[in-house]
N, C-alpha and C. Protein backbone atom coordinates (compact mmCIF):
# COMPACT_ATOMS: atom_id res chain seq x y z
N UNK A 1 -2.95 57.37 -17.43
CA UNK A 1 -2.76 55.96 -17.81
C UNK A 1 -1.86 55.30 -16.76
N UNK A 2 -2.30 54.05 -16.10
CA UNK A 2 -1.19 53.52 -15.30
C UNK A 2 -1.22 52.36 -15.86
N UNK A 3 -0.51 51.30 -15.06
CA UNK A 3 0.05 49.62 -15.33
C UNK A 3 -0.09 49.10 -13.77
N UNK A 4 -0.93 47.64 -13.85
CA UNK A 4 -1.21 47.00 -12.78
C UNK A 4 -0.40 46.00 -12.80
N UNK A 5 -0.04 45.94 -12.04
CA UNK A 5 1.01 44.62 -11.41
C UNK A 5 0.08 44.06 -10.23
N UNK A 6 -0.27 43.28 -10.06
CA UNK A 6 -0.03 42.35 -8.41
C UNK A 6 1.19 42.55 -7.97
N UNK A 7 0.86 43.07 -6.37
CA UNK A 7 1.79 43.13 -5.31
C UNK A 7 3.34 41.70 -5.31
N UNK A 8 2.27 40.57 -5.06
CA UNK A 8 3.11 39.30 -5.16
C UNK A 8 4.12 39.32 -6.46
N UNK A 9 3.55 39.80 -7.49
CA UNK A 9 4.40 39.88 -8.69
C UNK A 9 5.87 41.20 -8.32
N UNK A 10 5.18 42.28 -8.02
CA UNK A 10 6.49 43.64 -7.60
C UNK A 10 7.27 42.58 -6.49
N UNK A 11 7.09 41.95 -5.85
CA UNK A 11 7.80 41.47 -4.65
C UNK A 11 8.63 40.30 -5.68
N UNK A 12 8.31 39.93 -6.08
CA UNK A 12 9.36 38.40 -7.02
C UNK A 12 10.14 39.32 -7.66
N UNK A 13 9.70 40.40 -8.36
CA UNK A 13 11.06 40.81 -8.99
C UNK A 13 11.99 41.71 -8.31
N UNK A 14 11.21 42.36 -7.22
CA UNK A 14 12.26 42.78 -6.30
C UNK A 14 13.59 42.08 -6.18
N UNK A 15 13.07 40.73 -5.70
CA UNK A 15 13.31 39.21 -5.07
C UNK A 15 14.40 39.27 -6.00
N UNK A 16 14.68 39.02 -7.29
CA UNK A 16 15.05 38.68 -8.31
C UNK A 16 16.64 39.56 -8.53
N UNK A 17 16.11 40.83 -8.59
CA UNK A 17 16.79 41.91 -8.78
C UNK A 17 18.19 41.98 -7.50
N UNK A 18 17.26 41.63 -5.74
CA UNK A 18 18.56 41.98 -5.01
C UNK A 18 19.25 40.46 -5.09
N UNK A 19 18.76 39.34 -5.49
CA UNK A 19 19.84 38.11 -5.93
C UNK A 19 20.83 38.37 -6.46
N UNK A 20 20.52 39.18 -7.47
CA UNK A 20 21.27 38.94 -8.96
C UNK A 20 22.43 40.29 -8.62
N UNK A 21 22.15 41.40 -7.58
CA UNK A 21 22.57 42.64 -7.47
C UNK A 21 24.42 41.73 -7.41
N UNK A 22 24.92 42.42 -7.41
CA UNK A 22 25.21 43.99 -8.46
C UNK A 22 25.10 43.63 -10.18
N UNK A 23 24.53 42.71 -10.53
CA UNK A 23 24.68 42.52 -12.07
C UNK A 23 23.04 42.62 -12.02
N UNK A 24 22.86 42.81 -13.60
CA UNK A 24 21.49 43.30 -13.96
C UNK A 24 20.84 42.11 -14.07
N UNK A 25 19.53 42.36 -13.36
CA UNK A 25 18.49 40.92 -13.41
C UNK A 25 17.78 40.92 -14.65
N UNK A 26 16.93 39.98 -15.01
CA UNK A 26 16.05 40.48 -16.46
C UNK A 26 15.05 39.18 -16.22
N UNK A 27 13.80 39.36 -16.46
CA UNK A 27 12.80 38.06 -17.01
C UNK A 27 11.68 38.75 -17.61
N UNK A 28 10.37 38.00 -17.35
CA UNK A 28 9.53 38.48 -18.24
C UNK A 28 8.38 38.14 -17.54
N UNK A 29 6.91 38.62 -17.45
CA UNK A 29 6.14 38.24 -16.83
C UNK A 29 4.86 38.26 -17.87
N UNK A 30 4.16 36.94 -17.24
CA UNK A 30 3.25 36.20 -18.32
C UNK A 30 1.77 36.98 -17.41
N UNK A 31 0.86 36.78 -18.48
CA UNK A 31 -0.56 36.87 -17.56
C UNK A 31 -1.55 35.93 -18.32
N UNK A 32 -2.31 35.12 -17.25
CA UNK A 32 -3.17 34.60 -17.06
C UNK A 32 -4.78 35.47 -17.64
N UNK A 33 -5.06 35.90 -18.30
CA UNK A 33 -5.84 37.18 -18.12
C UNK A 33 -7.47 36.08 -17.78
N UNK A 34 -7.71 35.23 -17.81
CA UNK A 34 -8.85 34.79 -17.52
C UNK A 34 -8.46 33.70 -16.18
N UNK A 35 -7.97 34.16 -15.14
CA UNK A 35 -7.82 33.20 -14.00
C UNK A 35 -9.02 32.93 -12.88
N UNK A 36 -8.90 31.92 -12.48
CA UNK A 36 -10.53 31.79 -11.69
C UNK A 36 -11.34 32.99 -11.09
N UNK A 37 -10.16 33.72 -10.31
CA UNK A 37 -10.53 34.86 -9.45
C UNK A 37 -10.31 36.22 -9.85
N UNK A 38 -8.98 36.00 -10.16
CA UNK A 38 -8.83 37.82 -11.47
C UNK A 38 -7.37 36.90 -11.97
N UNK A 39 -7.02 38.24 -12.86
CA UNK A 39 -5.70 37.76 -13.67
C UNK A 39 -4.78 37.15 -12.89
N UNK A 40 -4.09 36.31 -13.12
CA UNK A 40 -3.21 35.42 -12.39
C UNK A 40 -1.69 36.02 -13.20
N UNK A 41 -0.80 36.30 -12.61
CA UNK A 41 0.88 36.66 -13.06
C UNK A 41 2.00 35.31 -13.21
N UNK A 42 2.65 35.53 -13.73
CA UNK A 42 3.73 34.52 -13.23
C UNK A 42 4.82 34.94 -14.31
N UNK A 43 6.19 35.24 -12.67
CA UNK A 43 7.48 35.34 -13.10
C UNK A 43 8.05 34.92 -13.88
N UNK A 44 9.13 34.45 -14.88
CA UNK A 44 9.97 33.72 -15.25
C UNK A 44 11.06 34.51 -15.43
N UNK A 45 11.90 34.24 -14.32
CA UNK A 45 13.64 34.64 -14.48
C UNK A 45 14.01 34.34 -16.12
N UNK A 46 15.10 35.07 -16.38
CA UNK A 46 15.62 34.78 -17.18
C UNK A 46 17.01 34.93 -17.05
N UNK A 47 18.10 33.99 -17.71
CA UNK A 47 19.38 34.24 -17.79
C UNK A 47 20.10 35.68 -17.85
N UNK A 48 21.33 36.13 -17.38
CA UNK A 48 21.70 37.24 -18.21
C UNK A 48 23.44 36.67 -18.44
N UNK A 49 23.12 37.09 -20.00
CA UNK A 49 24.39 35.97 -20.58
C UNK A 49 25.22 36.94 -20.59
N UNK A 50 25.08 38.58 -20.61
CA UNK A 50 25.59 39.45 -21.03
C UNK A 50 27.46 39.11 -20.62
N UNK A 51 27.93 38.84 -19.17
CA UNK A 51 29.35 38.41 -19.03
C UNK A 51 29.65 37.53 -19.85
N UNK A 52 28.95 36.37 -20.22
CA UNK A 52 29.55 35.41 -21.45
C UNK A 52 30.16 36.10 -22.50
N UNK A 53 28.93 37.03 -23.34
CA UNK A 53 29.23 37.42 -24.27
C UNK A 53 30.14 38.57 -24.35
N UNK A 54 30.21 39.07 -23.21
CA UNK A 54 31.54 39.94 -22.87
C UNK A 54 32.54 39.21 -22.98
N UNK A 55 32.80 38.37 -22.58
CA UNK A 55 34.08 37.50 -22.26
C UNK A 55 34.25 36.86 -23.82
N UNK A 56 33.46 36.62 -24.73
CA UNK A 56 33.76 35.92 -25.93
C UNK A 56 34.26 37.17 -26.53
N UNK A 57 33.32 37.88 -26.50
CA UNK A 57 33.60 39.26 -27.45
C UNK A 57 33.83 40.89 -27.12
N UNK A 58 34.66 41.06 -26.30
CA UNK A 58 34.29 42.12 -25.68
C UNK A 58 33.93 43.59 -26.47
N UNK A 59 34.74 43.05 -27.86
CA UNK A 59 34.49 44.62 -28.79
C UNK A 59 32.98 44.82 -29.22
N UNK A 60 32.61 43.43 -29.42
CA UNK A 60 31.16 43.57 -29.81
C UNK A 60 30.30 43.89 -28.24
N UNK A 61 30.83 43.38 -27.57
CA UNK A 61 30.05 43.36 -25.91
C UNK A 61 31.11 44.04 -25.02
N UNK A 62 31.11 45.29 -24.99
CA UNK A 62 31.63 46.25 -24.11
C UNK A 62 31.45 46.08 -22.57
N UNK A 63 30.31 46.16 -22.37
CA UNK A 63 29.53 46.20 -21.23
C UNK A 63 29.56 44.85 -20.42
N UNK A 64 29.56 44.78 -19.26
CA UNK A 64 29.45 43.38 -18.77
C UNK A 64 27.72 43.08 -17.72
N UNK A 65 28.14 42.53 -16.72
CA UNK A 65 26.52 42.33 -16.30
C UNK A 65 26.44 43.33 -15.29
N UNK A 66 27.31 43.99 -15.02
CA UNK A 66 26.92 45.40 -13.99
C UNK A 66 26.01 46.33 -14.48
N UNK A 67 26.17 46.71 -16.40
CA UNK A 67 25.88 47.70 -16.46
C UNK A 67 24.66 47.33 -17.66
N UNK A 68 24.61 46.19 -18.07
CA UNK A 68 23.82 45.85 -19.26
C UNK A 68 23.19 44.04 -19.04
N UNK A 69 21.75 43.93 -19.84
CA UNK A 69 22.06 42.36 -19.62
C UNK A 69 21.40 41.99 -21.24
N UNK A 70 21.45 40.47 -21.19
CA UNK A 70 21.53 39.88 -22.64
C UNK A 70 20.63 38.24 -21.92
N UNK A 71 19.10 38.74 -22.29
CA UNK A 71 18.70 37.76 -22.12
C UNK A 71 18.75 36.25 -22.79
N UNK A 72 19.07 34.92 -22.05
CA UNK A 72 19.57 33.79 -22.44
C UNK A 72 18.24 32.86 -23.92
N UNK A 73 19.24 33.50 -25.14
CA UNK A 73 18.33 32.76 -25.91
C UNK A 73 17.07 31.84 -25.51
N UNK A 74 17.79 31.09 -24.95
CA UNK A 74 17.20 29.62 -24.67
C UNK A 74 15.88 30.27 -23.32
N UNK A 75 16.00 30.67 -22.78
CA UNK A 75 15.10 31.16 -21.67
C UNK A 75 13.85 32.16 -22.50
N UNK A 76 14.48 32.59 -23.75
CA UNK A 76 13.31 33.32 -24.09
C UNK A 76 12.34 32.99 -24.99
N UNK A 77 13.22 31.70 -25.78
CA UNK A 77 12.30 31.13 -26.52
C UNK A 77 11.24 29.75 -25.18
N UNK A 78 11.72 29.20 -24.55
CA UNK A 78 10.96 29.10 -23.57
C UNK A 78 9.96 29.31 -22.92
N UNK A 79 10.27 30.51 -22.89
CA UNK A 79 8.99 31.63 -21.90
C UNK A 79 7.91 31.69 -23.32
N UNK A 80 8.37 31.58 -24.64
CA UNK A 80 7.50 32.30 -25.60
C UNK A 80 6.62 31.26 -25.74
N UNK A 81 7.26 29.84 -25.81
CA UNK A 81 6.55 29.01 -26.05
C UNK A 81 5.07 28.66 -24.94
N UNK A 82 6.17 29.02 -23.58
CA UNK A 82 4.92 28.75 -22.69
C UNK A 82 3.95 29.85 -22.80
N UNK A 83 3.90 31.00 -23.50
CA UNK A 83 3.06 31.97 -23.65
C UNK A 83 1.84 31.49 -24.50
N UNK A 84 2.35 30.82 -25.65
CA UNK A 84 1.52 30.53 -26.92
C UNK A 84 0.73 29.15 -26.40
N UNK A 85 2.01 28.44 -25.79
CA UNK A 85 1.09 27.03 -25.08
C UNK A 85 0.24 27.11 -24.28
N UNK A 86 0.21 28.00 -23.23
CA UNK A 86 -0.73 28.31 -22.30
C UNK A 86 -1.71 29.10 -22.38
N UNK A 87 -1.66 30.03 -23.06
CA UNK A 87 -2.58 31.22 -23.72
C UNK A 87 -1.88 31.84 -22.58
N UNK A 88 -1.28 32.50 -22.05
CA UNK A 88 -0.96 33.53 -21.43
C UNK A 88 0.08 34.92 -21.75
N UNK A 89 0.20 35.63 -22.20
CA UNK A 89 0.13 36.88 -23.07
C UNK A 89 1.07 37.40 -22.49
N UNK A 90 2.58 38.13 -22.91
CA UNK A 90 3.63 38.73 -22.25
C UNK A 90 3.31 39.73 -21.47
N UNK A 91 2.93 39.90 -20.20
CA UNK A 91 2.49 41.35 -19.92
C UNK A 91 3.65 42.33 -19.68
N UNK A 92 4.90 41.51 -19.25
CA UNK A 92 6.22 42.92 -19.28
C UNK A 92 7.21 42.49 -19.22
N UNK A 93 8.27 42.83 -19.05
CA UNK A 93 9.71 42.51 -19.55
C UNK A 93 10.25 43.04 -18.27
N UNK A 94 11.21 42.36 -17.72
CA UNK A 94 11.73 43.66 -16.62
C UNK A 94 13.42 43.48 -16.31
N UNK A 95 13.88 44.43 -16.34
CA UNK A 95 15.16 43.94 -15.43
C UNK A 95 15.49 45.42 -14.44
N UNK A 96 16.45 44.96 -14.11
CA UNK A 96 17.15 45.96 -13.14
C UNK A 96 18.73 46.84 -13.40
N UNK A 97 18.53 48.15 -12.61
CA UNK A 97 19.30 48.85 -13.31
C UNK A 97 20.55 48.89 -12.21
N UNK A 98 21.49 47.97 -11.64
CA UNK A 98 22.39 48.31 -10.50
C UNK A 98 22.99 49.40 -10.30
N UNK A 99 22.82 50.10 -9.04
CA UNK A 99 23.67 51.57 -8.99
C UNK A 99 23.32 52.87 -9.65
N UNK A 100 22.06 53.06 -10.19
CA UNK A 100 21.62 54.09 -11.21
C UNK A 100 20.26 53.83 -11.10
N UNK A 101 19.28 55.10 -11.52
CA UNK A 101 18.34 54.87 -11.58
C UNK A 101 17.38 54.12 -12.75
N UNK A 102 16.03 54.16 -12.16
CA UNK A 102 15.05 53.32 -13.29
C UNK A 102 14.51 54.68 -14.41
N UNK A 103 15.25 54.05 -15.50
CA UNK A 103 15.01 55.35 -16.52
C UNK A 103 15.19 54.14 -17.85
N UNK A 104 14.21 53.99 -19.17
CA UNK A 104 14.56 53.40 -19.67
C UNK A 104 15.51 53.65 -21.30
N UNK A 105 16.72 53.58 -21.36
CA UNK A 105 17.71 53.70 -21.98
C UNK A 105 17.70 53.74 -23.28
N UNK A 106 18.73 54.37 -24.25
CA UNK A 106 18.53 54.24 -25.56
C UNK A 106 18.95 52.87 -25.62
N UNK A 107 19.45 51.81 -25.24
CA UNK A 107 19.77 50.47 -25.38
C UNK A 107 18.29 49.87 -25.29
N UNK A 108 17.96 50.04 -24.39
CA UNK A 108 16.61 49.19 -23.73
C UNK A 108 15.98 49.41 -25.14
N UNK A 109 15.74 51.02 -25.29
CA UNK A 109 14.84 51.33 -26.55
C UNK A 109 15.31 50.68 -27.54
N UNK A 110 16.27 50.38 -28.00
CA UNK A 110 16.88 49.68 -29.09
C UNK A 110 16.32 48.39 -29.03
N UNK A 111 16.68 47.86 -27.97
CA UNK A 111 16.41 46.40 -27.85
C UNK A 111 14.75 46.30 -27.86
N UNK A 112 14.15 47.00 -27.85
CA UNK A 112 12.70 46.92 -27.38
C UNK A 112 12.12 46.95 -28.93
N UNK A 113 12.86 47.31 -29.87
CA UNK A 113 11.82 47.93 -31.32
C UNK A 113 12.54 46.69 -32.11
N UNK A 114 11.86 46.56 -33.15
CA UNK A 114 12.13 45.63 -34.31
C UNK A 114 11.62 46.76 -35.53
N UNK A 115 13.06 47.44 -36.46
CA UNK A 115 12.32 48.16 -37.59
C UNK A 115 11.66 48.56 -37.12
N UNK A 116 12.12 50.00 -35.74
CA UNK A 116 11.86 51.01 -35.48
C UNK A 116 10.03 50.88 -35.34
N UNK A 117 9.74 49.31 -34.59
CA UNK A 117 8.53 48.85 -34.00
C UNK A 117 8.85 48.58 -32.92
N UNK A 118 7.61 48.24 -31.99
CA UNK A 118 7.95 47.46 -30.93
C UNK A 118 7.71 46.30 -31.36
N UNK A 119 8.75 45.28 -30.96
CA UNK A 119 8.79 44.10 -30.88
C UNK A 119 7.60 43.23 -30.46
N UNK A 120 7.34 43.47 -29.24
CA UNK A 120 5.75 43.51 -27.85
C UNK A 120 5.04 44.75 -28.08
N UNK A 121 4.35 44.96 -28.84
CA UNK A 121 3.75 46.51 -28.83
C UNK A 121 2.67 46.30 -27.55
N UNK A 122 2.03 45.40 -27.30
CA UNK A 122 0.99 45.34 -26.06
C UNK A 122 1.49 44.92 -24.69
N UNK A 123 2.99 44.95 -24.74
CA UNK A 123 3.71 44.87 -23.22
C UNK A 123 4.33 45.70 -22.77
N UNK A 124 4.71 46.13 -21.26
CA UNK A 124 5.46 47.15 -20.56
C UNK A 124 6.57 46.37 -20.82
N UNK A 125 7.44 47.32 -20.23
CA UNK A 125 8.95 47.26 -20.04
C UNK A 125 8.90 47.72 -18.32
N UNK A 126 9.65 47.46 -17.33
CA UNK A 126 9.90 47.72 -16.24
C UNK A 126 10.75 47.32 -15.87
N UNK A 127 11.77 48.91 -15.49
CA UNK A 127 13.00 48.98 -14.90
C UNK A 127 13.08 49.47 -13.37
N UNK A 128 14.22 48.33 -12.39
CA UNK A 128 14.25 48.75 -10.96
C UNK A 128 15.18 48.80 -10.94
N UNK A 129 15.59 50.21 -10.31
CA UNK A 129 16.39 50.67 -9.97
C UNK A 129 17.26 50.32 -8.11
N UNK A 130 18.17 49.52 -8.37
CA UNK A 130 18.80 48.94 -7.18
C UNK A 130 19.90 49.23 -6.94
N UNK A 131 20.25 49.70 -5.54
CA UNK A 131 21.55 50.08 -4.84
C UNK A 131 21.73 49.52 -3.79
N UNK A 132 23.24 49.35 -3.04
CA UNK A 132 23.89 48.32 -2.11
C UNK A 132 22.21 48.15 -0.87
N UNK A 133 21.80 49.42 -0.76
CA UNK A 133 20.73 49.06 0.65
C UNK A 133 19.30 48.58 0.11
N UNK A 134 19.23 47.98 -1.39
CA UNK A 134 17.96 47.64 -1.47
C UNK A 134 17.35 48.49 -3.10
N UNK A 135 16.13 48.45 -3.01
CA UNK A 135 14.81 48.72 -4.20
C UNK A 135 14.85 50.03 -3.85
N UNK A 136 15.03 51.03 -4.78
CA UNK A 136 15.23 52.50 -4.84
C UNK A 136 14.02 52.87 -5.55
N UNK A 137 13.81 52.25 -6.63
CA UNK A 137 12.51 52.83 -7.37
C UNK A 137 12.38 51.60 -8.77
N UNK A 138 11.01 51.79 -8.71
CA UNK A 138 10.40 50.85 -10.18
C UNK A 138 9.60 51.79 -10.86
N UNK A 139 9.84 51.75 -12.29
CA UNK A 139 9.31 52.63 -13.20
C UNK A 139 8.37 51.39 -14.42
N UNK A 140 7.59 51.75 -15.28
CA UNK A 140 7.25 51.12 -16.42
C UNK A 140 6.78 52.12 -17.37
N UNK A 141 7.70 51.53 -18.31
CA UNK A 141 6.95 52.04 -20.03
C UNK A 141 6.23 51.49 -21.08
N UNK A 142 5.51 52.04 -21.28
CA UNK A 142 4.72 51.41 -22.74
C UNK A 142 5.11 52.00 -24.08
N UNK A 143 4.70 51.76 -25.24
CA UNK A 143 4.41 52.39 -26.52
C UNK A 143 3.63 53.33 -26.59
N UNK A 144 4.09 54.39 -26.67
CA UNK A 144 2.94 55.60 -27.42
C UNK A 144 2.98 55.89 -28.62
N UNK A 145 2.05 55.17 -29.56
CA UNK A 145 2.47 55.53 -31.33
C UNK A 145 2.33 57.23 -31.52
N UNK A 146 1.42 57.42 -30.90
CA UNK A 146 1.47 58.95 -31.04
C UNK A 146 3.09 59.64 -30.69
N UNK A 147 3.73 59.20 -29.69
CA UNK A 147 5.07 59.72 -29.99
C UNK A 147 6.28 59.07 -30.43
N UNK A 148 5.46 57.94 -30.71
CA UNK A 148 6.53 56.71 -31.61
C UNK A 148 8.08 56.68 -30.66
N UNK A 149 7.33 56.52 -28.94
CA UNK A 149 8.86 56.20 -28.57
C UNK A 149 8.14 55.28 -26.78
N UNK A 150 9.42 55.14 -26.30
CA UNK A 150 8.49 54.34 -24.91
C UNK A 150 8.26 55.00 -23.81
N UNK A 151 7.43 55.63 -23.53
CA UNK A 151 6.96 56.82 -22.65
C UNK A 151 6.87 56.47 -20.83
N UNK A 152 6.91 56.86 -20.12
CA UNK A 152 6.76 56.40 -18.68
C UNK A 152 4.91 56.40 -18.28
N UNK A 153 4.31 55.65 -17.67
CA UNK A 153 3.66 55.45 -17.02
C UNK A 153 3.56 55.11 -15.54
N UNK A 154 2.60 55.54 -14.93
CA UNK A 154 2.25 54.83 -13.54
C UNK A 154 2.33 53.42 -13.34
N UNK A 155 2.74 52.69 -12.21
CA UNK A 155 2.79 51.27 -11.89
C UNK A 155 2.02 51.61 -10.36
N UNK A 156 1.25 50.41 -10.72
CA UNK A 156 0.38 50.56 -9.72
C UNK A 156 0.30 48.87 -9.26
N UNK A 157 0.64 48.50 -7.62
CA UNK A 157 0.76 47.58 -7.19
C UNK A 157 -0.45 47.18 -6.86
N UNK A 158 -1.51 46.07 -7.13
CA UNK A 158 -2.65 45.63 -6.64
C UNK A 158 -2.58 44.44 -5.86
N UNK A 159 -3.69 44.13 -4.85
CA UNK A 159 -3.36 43.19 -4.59
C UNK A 159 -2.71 42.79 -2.82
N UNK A 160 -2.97 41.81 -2.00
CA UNK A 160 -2.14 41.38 -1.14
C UNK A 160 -0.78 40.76 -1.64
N UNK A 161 -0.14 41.07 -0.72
CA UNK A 161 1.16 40.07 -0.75
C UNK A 161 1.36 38.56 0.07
N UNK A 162 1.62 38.00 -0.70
CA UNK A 162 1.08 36.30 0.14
C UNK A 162 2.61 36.29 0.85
């Protein structure tokens, strides 16, 4: 089983990830699945509030944006809307892991299930793993009900890069 990305799409969140380095990047990527020529992608950054909410609360928010992120309410209801408005369908979630590798976490997993569901049961998750010289590695997971947890798959880049 693998996961297709367009090239142009792995390159934006690269993009995304060494901006934001050393704090964790996060957005979400939409698909087009009926685009003139093949599926069409598109990025949308998202906030990571996670230092806010460190700074309001640190007992509840331990972690700051080095090691965790907390996507910006407002950015996600956003993205959802343009999902439902546009017909274009969440295809993955992604952020980045600064200084450590792409492995996806009992947090991530937490954050990923609703009542021990997935939240997105028909979207990846994809974590990149980034250090001071750059993109170390990109991983993606899906749902496997058969092992009722988020399993690793192949990512497979298609596509030119414009």
């Amino acid at each position: 089983m693998s996961f297709h990305l367009q090239s142009q799409t792995i390159k934006e969140i690269e993009q995304h990830a060494l901006e934001t380095y050393p704090e964790e990047c996060c957005g979400i990527i939409l698909e087009d699945p009926l685009g003139t020529i093949s599926p069409q992608e598109y990025v949308r950054t998202c906030g990571n509030i996670q230092n806010q909410r460190h700074a309001e609360d640190p007992k509840t928010y331990p972690r700051d944006a080095r090691t965790a992120y907390l996507m910006d309410p407002d950015d996600l209801l956003r993205i959802n809307l343009e999902s439902e408005r546009e017909n274009r369908p969440i295809k993955a979630f992604y952020h980045s892991h600064p200084d450590h590798p792409s492995y996806f976490s009992e947090k991530d997993k937490s954050d990923a299930l609703f009542w021990d569901e997935p939240a997105y049961p028909d979207s990846a998750y994809i974590v990149l793993s980034i250090y001071h010289d750059g993109i170390q590695d990109i991983k993606a997971f899906v749902w496997n009900e058969q092992q009722s947890d988020f399993t690793p798959i192949s990512l497979i880049g298609v596509g030119d890069v414009v």
